[in-house]
PDB file of N, CA and C in Angstrom:
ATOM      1  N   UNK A   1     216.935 178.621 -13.975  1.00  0.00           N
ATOM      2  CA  UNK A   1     215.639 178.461 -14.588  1.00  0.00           C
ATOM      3  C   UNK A   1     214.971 179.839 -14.676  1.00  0.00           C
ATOM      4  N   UNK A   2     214.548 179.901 -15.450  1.00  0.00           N
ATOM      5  CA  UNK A   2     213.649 181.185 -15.957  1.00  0.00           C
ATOM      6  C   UNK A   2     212.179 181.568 -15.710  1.00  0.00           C
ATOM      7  N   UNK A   3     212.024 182.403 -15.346  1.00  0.00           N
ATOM      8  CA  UNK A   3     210.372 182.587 -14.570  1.00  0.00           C
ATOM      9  C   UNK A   3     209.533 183.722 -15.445  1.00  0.00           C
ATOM     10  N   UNK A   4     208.216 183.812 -15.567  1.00  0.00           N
ATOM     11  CA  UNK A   4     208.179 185.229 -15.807  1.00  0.00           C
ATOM     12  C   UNK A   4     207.731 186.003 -14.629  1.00  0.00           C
ATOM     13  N   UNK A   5     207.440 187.192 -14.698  1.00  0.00           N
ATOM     14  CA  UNK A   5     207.337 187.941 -13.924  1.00  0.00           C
ATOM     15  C   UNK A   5     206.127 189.068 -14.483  1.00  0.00           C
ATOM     16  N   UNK A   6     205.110 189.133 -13.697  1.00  0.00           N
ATOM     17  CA  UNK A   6     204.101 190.151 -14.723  1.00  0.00           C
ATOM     18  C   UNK A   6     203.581 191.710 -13.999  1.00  0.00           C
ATOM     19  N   UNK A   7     204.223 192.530 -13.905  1.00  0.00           N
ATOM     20  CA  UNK A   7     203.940 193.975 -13.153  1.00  0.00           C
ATOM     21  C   UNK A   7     203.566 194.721 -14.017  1.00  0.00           C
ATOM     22  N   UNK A   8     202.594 195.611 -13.036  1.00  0.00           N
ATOM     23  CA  UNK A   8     201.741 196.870 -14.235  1.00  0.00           C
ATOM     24  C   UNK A   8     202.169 198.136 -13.872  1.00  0.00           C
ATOM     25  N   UNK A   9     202.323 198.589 -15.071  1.00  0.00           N
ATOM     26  CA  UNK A   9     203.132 200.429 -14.994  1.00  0.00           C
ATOM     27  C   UNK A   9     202.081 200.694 -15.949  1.00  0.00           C
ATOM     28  N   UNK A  10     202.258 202.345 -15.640  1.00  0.00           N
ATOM     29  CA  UNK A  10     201.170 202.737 -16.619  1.00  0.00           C
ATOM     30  C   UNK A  10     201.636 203.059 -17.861  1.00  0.00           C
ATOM     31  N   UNK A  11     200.947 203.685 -18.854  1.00  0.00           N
ATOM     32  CA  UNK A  11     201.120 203.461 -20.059  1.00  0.00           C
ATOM     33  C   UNK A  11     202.411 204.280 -20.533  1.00  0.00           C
ATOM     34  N   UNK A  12     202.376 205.663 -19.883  1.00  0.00           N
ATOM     35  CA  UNK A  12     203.407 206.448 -20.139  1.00  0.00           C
ATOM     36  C   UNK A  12     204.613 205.898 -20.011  1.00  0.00           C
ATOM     37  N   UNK A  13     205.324 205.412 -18.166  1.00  0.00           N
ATOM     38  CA  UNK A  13     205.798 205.197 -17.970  1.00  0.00           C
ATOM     39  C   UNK A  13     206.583 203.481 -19.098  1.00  0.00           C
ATOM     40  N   UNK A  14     205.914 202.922 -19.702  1.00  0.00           N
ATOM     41  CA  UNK A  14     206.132 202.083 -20.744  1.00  0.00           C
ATOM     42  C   UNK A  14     206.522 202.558 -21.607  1.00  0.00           C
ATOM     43  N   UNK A  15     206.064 203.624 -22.257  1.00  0.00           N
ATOM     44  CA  UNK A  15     206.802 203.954 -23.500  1.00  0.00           C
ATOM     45  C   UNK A  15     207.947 204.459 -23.571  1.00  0.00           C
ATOM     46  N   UNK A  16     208.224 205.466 -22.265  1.00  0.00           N
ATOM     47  CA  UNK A  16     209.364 205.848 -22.046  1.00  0.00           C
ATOM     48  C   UNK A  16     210.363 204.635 -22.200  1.00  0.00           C
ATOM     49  N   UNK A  17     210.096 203.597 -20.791  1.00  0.00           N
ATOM     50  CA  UNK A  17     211.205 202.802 -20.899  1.00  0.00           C
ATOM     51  C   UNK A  17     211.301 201.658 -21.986  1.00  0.00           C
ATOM     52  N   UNK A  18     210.331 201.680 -23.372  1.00  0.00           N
ATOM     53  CA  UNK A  18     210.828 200.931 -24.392  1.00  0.00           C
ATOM     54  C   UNK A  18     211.542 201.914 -24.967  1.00  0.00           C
ATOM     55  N   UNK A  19     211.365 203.174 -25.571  1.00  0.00           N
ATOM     56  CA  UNK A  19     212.194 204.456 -26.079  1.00  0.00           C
ATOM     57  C   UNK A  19     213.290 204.082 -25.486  1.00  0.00           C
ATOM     58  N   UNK A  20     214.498 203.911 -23.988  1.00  0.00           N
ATOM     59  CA  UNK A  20     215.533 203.807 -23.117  1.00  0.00           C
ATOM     60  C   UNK A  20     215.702 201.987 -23.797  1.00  0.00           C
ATOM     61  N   UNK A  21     215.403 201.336 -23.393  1.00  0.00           N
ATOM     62  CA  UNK A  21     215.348 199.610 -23.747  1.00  0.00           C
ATOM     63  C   UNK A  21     215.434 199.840 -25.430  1.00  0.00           C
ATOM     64  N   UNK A  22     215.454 200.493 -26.566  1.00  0.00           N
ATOM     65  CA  UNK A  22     215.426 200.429 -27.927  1.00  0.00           C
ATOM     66  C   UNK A  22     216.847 201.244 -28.236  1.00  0.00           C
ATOM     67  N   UNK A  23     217.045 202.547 -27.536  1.00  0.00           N
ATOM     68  CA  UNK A  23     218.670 203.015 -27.760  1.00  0.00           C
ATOM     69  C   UNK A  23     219.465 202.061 -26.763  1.00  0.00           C
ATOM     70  N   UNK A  24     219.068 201.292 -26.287  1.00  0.00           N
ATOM     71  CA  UNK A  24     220.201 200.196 -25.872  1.00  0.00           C
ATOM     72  C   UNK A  24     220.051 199.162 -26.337  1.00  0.00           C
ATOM     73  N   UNK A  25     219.473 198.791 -27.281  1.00  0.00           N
ATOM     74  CA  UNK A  25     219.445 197.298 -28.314  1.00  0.00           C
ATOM     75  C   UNK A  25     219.123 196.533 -27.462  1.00  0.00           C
ATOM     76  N   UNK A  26     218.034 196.437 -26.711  1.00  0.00           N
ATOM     77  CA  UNK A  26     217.602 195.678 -25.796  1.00  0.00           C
ATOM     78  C   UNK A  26     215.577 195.587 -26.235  1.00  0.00           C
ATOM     79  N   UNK A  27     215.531 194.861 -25.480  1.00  0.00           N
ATOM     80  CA  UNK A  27     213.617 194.304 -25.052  1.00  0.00           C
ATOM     81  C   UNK A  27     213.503 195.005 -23.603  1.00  0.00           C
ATOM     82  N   UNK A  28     212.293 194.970 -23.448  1.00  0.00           N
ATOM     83  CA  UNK A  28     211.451 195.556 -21.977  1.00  0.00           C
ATOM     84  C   UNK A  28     212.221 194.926 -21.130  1.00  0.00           C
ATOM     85  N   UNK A  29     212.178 193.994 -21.541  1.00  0.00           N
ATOM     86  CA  UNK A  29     212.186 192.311 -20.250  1.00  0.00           C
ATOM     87  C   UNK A  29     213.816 192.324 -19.928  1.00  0.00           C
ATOM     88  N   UNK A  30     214.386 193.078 -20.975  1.00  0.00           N
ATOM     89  CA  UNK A  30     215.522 193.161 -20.733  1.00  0.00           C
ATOM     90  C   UNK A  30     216.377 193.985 -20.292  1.00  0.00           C
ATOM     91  N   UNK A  31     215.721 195.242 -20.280  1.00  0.00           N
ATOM     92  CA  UNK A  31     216.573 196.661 -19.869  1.00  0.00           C
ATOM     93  C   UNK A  31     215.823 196.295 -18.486  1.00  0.00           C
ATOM     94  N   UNK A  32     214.801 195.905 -17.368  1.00  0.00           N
ATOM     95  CA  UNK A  32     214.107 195.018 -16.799  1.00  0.00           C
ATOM     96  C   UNK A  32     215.091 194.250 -16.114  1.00  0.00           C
ATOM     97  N   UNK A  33     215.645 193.627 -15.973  1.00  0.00           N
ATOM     98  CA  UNK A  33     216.597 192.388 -15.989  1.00  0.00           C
ATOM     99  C   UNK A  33     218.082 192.999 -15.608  1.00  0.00           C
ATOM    100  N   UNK A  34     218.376 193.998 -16.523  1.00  0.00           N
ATOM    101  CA  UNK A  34     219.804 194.321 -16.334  1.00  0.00           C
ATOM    102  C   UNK A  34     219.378 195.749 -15.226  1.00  0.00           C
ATOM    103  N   UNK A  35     218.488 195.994 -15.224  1.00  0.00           N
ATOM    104  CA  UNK A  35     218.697 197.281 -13.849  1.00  0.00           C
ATOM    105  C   UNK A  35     218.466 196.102 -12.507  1.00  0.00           C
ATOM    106  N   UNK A  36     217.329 195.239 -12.318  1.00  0.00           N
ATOM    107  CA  UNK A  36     217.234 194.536 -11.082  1.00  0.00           C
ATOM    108  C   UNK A  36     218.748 193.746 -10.745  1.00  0.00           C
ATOM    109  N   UNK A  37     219.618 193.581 -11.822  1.00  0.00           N
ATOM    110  CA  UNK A  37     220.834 192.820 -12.112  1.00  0.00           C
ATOM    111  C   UNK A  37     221.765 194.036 -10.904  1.00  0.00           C
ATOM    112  N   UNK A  38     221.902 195.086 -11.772  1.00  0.00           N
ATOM    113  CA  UNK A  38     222.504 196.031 -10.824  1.00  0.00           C
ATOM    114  C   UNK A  38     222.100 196.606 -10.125  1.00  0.00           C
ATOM    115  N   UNK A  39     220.987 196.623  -9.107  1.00  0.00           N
ATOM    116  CA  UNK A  39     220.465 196.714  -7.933  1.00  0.00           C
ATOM    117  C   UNK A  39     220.650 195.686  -6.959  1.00  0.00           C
ATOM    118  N   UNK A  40     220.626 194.226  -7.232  1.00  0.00           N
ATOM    119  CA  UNK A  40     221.156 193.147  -6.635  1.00  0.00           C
ATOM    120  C   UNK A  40     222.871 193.372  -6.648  1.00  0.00           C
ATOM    121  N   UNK A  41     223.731 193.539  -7.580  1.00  0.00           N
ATOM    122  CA  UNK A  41     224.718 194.062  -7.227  1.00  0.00           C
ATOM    123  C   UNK A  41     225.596 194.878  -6.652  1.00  0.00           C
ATOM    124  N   UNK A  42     225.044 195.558  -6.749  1.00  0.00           N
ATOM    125  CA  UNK A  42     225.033 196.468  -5.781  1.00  0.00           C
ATOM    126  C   UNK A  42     224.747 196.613  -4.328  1.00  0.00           C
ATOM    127  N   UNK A  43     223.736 195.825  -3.938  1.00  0.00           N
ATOM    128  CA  UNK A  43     223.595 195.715  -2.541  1.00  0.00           C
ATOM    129  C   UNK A  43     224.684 194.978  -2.308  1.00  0.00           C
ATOM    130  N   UNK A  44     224.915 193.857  -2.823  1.00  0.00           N
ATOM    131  CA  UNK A  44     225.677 192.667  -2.669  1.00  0.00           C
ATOM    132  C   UNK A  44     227.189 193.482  -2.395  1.00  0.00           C
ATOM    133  N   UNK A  45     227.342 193.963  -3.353  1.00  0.00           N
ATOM    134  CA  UNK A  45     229.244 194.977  -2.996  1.00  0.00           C
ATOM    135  C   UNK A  45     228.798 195.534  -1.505  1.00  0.00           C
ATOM    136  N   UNK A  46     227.661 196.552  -1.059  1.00  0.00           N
ATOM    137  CA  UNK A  46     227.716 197.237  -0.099  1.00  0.00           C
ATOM    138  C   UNK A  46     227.718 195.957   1.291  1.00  0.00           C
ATOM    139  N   UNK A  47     226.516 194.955   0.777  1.00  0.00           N
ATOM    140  CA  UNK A  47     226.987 193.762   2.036  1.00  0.00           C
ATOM    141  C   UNK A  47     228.352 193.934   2.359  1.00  0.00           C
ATOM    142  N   UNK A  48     229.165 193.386   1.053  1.00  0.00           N
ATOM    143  CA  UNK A  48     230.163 193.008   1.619  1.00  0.00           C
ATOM    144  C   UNK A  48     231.470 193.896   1.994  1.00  0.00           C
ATOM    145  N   UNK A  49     231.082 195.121   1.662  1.00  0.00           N
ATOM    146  CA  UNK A  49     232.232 195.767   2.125  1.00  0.00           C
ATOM    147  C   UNK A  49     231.862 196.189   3.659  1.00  0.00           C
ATOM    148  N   UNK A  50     230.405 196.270   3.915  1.00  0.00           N
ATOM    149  CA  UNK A  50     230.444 196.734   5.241  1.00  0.00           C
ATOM    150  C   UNK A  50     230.510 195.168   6.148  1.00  0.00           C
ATOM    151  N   UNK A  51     230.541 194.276   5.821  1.00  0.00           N
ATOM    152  CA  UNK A  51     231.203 192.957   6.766  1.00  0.00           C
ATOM    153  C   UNK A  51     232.614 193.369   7.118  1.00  0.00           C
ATOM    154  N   UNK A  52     233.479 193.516   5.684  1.00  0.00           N
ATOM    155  CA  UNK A  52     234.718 193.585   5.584  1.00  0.00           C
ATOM    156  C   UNK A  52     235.187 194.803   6.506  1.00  0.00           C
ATOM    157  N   UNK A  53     234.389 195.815   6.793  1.00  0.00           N
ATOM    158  CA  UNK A  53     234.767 197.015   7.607  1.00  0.00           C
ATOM    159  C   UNK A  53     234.445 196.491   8.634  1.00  0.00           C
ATOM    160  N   UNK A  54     233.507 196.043   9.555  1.00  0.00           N
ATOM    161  CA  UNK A  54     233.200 195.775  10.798  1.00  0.00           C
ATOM    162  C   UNK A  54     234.102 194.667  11.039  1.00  0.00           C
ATOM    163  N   UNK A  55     234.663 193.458  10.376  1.00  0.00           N
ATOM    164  CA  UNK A  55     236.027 192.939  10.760  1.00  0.00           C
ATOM    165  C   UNK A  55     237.058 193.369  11.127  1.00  0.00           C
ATOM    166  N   UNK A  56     237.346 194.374   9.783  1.00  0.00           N
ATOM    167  CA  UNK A  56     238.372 195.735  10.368  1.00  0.00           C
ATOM    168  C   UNK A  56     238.668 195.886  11.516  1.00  0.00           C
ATOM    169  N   UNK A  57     237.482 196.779  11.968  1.00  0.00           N
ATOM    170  CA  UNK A  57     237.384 197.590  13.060  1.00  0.00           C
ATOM    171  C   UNK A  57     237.351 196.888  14.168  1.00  0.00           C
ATOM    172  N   UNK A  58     236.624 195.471  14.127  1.00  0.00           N
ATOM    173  CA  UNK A  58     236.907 194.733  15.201  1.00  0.00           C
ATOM    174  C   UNK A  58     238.423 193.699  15.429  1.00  0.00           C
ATOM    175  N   UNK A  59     239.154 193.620  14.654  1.00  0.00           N
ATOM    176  CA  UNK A  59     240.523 193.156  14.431  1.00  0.00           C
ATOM    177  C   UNK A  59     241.400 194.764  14.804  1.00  0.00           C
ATOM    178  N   UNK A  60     241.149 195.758  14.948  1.00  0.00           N
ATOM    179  CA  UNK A  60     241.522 196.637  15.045  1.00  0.00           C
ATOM    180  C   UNK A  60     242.593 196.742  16.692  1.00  0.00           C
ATOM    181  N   UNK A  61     243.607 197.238  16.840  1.00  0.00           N
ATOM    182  CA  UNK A  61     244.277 197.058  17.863  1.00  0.00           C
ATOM    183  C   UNK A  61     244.251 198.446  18.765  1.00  0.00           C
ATOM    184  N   UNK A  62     244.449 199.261  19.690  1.00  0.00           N
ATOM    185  CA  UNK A  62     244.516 199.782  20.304  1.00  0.00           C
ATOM    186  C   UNK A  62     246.210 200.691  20.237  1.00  0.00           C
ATOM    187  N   UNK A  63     246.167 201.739  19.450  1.00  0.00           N
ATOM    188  CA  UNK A  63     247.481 202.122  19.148  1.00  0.00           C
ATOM    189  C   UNK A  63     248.115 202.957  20.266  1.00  0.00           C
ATOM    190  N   UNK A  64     247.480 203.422  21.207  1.00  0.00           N
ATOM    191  CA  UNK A  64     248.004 204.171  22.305  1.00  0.00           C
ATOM    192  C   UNK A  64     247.718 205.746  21.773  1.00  0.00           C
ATOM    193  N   UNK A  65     246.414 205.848  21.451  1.00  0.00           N
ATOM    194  CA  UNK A  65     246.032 207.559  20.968  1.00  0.00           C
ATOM    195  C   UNK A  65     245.531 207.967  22.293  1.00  0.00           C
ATOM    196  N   UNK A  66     244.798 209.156  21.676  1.00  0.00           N
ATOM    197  CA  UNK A  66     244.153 210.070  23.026  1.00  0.00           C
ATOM    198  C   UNK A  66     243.240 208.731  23.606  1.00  0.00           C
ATOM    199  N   UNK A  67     242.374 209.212  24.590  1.00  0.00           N
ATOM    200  CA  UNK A  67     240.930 208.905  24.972  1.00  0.00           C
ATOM    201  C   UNK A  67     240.564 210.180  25.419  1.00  0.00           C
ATOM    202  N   UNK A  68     239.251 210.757  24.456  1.00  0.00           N
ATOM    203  CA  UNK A  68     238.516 211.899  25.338  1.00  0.00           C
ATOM    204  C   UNK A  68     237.656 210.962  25.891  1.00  0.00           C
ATOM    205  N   UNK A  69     236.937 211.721  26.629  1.00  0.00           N
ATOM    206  CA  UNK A  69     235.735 211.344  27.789  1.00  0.00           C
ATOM    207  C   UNK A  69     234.709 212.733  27.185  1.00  0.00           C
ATOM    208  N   UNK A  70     233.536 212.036  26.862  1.00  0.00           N
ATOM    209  CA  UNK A  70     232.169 213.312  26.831  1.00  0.00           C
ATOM    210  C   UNK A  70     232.470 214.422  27.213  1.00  0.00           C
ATOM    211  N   UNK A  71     232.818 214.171  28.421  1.00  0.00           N
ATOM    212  CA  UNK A  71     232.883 215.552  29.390  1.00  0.00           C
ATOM    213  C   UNK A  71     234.067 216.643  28.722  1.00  0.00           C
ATOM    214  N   UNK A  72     234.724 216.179  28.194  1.00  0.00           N
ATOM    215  CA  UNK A  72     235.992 216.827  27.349  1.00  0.00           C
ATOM    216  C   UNK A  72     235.548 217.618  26.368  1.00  0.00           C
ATOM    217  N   UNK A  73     234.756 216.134  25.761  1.00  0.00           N
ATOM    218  CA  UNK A  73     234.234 217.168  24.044  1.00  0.00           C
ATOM    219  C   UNK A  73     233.852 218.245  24.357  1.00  0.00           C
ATOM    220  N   UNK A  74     232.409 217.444  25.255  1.00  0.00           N
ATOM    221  CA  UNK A  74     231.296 219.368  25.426  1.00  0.00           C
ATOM    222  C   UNK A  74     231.956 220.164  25.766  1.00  0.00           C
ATOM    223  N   UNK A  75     232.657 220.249  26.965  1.00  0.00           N
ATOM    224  CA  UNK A  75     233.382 220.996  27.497  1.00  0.00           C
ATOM    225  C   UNK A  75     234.240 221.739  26.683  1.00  0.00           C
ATOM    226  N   UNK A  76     234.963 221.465  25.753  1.00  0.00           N
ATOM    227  CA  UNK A  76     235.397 222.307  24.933  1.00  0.00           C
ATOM    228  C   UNK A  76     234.669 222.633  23.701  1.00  0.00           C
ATOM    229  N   UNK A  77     233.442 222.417  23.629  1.00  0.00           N
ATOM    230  CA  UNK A  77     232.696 222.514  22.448  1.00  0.00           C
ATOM    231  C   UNK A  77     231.857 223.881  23.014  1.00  0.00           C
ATOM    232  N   UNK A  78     231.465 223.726  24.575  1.00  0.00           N
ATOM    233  CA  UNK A  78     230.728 224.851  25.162  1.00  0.00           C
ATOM    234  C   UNK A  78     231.642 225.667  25.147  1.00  0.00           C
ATOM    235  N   UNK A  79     232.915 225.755  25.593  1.00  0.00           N
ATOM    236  CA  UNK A  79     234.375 226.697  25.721  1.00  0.00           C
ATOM    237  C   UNK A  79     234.449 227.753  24.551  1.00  0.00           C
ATOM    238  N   UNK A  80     234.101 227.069  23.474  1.00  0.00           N
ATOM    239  CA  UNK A  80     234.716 227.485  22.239  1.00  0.00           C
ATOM    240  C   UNK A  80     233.738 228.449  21.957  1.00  0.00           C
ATOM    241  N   UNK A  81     232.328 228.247  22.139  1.00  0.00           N
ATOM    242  CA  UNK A  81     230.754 228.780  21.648  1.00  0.00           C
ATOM    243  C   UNK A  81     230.388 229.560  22.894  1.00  0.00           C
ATOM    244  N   UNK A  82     231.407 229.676  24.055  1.00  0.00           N
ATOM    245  CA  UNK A  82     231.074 230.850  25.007  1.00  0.00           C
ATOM    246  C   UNK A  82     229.844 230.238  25.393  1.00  0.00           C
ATOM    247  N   UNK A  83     229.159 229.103  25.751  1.00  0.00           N
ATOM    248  CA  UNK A  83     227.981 228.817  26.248  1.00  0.00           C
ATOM    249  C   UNK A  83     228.825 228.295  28.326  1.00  0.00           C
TER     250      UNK A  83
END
């Protein structure tokens, strides 16, 4: 179902985006429509890829790599920088 929606921009900012909404063969309401379109899409991909990563990472197994400990990093981070 279809709603309207009524927001105020100022005048400039209107003409510009009918000038942008007219080289795309489009209406206000419509160049309007297709950016909130891909702003909702967009979040929506980033939802879901960062679910899909934190599954990952939590399905993730334990391959038998290093383990540093803090004390390692700095320690060679101060080592290196003569601190």
């Amino acid at each position: 179902m279809k709603r309207n929606l009524t927001i105020q921009l100022d005048a400039d900012l209107i003409r510009r985006a009918k000038v942008i909404a007219a080289e795309r063969g489009t209406s206000l309401s419509g160049l309007v429509t297709q950016q909130i379109t891909e702003l909702i899409e967009a979040r929506d991909r980033y939802v879901t890829a960062r679910e899909s990563a934190l599954e990952m990472m939590s399905a993730a197994t334990d391959h038998g790599g290093r383990h540093w400990t803090r004390e390692e990093l700095y320690g060679q981070r101060l080592d290196r920088y003569g601190a």
